[in-house]
C-alpha atoms as a PDB file:
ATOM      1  CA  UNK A   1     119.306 109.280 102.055  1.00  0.00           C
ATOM      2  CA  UNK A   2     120.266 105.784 101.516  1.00  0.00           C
ATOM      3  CA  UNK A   3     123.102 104.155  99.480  1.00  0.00           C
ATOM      4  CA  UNK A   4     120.113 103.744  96.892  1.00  0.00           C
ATOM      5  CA  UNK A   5     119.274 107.809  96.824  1.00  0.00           C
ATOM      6  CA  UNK A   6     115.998 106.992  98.339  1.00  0.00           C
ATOM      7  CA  UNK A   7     114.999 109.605 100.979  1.00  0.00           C
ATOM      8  CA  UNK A   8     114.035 108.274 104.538  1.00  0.00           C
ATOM      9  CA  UNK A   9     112.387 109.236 107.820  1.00  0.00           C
ATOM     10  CA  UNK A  10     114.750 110.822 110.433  1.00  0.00           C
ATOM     11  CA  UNK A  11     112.652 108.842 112.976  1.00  0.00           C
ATOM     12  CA  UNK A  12     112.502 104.933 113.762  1.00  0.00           C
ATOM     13  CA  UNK A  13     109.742 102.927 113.215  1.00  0.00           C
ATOM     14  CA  UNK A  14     106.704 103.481 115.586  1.00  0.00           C
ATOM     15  CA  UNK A  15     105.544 106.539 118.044  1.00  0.00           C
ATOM     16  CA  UNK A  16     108.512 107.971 119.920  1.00  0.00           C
ATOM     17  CA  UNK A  17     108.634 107.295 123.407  1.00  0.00           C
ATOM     18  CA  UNK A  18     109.453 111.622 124.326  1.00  0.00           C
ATOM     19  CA  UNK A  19     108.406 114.121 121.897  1.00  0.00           C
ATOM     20  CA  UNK A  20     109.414 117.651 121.693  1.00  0.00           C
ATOM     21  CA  UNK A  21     106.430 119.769 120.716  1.00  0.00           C
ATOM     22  CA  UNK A  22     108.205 121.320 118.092  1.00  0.00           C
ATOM     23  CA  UNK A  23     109.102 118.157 116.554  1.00  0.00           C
ATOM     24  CA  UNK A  24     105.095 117.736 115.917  1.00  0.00           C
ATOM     25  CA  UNK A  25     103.720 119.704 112.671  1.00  0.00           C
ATOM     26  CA  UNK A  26     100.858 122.277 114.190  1.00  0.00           C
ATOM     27  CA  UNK A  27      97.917 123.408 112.246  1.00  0.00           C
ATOM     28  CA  UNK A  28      99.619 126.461 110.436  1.00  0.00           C
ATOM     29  CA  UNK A  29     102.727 124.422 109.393  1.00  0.00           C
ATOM     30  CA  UNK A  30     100.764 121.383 107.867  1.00  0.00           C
ATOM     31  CA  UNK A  31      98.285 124.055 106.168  1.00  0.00           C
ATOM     32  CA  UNK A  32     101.905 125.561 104.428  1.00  0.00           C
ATOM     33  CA  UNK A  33     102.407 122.122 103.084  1.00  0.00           C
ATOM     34  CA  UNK A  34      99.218 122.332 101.472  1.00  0.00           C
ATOM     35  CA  UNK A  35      99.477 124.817 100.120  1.00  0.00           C
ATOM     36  CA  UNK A  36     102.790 124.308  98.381  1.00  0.00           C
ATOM     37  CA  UNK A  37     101.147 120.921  96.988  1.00  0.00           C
ATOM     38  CA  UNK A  38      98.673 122.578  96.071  1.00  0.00           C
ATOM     39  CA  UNK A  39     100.654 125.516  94.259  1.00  0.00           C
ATOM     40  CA  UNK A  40     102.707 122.869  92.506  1.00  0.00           C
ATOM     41  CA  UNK A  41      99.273 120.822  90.942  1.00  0.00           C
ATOM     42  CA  UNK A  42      98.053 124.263  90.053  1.00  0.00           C
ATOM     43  CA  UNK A  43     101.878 125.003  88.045  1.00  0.00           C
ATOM     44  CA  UNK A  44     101.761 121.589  86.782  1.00  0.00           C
ATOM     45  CA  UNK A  45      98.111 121.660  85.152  1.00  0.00           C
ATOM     46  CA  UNK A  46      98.775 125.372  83.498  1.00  0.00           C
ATOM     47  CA  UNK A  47      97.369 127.811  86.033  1.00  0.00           C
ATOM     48  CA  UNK A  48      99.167 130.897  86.331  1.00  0.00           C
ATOM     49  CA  UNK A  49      99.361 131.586  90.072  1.00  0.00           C
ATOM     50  CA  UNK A  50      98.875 135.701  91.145  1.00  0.00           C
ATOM     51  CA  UNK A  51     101.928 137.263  92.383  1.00  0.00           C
ATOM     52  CA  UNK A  52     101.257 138.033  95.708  1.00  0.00           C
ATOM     53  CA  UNK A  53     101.083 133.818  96.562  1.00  0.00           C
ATOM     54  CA  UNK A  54     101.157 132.487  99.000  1.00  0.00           C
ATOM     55  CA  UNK A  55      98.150 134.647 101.202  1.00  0.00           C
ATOM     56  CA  UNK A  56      97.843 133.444 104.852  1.00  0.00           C
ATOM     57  CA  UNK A  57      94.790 134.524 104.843  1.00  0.00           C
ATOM     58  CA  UNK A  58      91.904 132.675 102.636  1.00  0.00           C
ATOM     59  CA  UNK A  59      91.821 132.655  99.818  1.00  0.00           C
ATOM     60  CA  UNK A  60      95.405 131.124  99.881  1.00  0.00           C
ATOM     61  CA  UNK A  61      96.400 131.449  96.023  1.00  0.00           C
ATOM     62  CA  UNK A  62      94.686 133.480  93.305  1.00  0.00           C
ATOM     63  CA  UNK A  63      95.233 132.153  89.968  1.00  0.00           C
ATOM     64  CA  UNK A  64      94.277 132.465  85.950  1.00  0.00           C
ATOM     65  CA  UNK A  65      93.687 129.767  83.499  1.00  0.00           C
ATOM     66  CA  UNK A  66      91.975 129.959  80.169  1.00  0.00           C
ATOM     67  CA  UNK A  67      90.987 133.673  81.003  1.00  0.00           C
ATOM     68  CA  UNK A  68      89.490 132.671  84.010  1.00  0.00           C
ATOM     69  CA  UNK A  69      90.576 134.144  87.966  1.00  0.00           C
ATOM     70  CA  UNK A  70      90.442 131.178  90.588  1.00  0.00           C
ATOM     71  CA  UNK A  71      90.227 131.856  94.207  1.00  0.00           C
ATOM     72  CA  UNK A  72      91.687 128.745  96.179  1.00  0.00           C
ATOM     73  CA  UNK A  73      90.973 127.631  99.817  1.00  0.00           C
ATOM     74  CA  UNK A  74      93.663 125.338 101.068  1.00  0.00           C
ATOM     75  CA  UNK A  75      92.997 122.829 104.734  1.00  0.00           C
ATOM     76  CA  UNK A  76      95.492 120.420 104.836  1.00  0.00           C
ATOM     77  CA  UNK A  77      94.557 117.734 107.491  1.00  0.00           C
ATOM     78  CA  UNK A  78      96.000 115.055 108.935  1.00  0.00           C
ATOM     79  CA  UNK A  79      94.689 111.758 107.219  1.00  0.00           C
ATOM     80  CA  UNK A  80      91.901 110.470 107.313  1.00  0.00           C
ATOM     81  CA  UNK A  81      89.918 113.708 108.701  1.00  0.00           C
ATOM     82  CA  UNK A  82      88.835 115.222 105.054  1.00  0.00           C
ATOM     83  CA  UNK A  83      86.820 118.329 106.213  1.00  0.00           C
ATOM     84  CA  UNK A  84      84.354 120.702 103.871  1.00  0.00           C
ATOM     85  CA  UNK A  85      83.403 123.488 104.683  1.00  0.00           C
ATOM     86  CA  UNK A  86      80.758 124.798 106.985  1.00  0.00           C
ATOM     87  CA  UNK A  87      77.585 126.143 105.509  1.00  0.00           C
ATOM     88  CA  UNK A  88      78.097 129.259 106.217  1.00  0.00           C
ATOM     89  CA  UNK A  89      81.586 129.642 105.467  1.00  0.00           C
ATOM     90  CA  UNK A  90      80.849 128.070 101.636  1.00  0.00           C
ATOM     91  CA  UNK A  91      77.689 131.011 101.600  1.00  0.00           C
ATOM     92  CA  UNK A  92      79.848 133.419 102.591  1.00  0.00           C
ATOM     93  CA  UNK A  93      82.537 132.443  99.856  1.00  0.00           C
ATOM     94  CA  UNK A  94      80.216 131.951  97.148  1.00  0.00           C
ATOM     95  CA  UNK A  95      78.378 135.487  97.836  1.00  0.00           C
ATOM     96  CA  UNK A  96      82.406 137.144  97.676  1.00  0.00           C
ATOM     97  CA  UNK A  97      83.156 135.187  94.653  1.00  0.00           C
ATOM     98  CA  UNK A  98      79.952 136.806  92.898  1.00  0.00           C
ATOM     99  CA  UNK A  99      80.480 140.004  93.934  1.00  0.00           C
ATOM    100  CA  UNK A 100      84.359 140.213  92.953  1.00  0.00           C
ATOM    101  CA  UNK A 101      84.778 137.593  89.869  1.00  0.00           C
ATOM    102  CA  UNK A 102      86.330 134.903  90.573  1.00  0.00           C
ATOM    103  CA  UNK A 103      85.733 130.837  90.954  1.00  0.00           C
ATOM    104  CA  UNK A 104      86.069 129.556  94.033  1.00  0.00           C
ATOM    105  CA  UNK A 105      88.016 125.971  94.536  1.00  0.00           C
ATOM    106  CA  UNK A 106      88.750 124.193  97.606  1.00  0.00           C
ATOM    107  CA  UNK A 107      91.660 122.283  98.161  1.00  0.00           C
ATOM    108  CA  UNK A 108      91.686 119.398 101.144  1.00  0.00           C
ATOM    109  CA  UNK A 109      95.266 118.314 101.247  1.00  0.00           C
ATOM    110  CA  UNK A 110      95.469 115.042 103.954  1.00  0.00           C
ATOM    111  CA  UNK A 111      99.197 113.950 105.617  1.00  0.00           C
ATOM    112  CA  UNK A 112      99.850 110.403 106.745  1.00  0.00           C
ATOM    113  CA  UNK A 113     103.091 109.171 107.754  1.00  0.00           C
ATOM    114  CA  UNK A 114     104.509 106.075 105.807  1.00  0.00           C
ATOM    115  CA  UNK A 115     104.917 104.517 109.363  1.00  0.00           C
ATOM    116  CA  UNK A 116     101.956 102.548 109.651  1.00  0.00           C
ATOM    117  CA  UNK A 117     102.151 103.134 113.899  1.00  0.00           C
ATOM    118  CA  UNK A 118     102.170 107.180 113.387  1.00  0.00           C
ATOM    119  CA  UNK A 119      99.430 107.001 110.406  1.00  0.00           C
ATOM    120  CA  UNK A 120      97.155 105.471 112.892  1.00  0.00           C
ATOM    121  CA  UNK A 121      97.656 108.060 115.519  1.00  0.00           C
ATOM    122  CA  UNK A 122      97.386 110.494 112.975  1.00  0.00           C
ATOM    123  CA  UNK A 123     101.030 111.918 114.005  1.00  0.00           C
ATOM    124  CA  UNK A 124     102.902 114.223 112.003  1.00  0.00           C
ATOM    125  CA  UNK A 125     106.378 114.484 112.952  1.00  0.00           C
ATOM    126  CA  UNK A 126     108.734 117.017 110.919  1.00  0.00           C
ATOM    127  CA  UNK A 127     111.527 115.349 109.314  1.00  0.00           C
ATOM    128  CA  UNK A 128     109.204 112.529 108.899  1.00  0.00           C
ATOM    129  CA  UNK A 129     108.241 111.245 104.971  1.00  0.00           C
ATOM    130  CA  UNK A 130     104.608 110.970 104.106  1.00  0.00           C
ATOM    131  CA  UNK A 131     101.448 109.936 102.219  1.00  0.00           C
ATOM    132  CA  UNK A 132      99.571 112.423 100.498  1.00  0.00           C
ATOM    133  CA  UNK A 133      96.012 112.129  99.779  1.00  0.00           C
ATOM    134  CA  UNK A 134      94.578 114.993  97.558  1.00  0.00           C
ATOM    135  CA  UNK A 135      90.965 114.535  96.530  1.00  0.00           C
ATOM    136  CA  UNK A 136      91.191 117.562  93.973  1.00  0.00           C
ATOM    137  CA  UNK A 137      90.064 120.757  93.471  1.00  0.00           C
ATOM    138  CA  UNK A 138      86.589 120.884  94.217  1.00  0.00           C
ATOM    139  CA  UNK A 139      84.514 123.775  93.009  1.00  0.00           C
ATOM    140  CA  UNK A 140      82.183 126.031  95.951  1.00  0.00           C
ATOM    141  CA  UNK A 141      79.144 126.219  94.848  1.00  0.00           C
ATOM    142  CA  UNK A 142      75.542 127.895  96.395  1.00  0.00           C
ATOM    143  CA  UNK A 143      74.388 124.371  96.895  1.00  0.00           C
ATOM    144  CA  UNK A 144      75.088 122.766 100.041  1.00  0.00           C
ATOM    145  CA  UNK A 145      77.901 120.242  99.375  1.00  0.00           C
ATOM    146  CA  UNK A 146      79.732 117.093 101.413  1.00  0.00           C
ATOM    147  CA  UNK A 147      82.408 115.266 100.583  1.00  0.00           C
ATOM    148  CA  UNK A 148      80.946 112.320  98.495  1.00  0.00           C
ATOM    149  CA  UNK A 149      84.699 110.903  98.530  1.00  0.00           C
ATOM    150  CA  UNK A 150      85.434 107.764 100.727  1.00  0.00           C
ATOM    151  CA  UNK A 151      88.421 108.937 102.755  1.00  0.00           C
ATOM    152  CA  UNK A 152      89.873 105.231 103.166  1.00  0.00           C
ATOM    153  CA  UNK A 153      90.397 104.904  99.703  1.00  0.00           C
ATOM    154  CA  UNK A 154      93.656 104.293  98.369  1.00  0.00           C
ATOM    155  CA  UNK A 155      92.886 105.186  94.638  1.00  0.00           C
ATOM    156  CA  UNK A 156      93.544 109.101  96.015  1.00  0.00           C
ATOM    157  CA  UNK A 157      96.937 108.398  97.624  1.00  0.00           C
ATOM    158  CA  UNK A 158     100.125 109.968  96.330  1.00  0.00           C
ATOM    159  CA  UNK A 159     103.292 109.883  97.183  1.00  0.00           C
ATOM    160  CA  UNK A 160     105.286 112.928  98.562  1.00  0.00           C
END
């Protein structure tokens, strides 16, 4: 933290010339960010999240809202690699949400680094401040779906 409160990057500017592998976020860590951004829009626009959050296994978060029970599938990615899901993953989900009641959502949570240098190699470095993109929660459906978001657009980026 600066003299102005502001928070900043442990690292300089630019890629690191020696990284320690557990300085780099893996797959699992960077999904438990999404997931707690995630959590946090949910609190913020009046879901009520389940008790037993967070899940590590999908569905990440069960939640209620207007008498409703929301199942939630959280990938957080590093930007700009928005995924969807496979076909047969979203069939599978949307047959489990029939049978047991609930809606499900997906949530694709994408990490940049402010450094422009480490954004471009898509590198994730704890410690590190970032640029969120979240394209919302998008609802699984039986029809096949693709994202129909462009993933270089800046209207979707927030900060974190």
């Amino acid at each position: 933290m600066n003299e102005n409160h502001e928070v900043e990057s442990i690292w300089a500017d630019g890629i690191p010339p020696k990284l320690n592998q557990n300085d780099i976020y893996k797959s699992d860590e960077l999904n438990d960010l999404g997931i707690d951004f995630t959590a946090k829009y949910l609190i913020r626009n009046g879901f009520k999240l389940n008790l037993n959050f967070p899940r590590k296994e999908a569905p990440q978060i069960f939640c209620k809202k207007d008498g409703k029970l929301y199942a939630i599938f959280i990938v957080a990615t590093p930007f700009p690699k928005a995924i969807w899901l496979t076909n047969d993953i979203r069939e599978k989900i949307y047959a489990d949400s029939l049978k047991n009641g609930f809606i499900p959502l997906f949530s694709n949570v994408l990490y940049a680094s402010k450094d422009k240098e480490r954004a471009k190699a898509g590198l994730l470095l704890k410690g590190d401040l970032f640029n969120v993109t979240f394209q919302g929660l998008r609802k699984i459906t039986e029809e096949e779906q693709a994202i129909n978001i462009p993933a270089n657009s800046k209207f979707w980026f927030k900060e974190f």
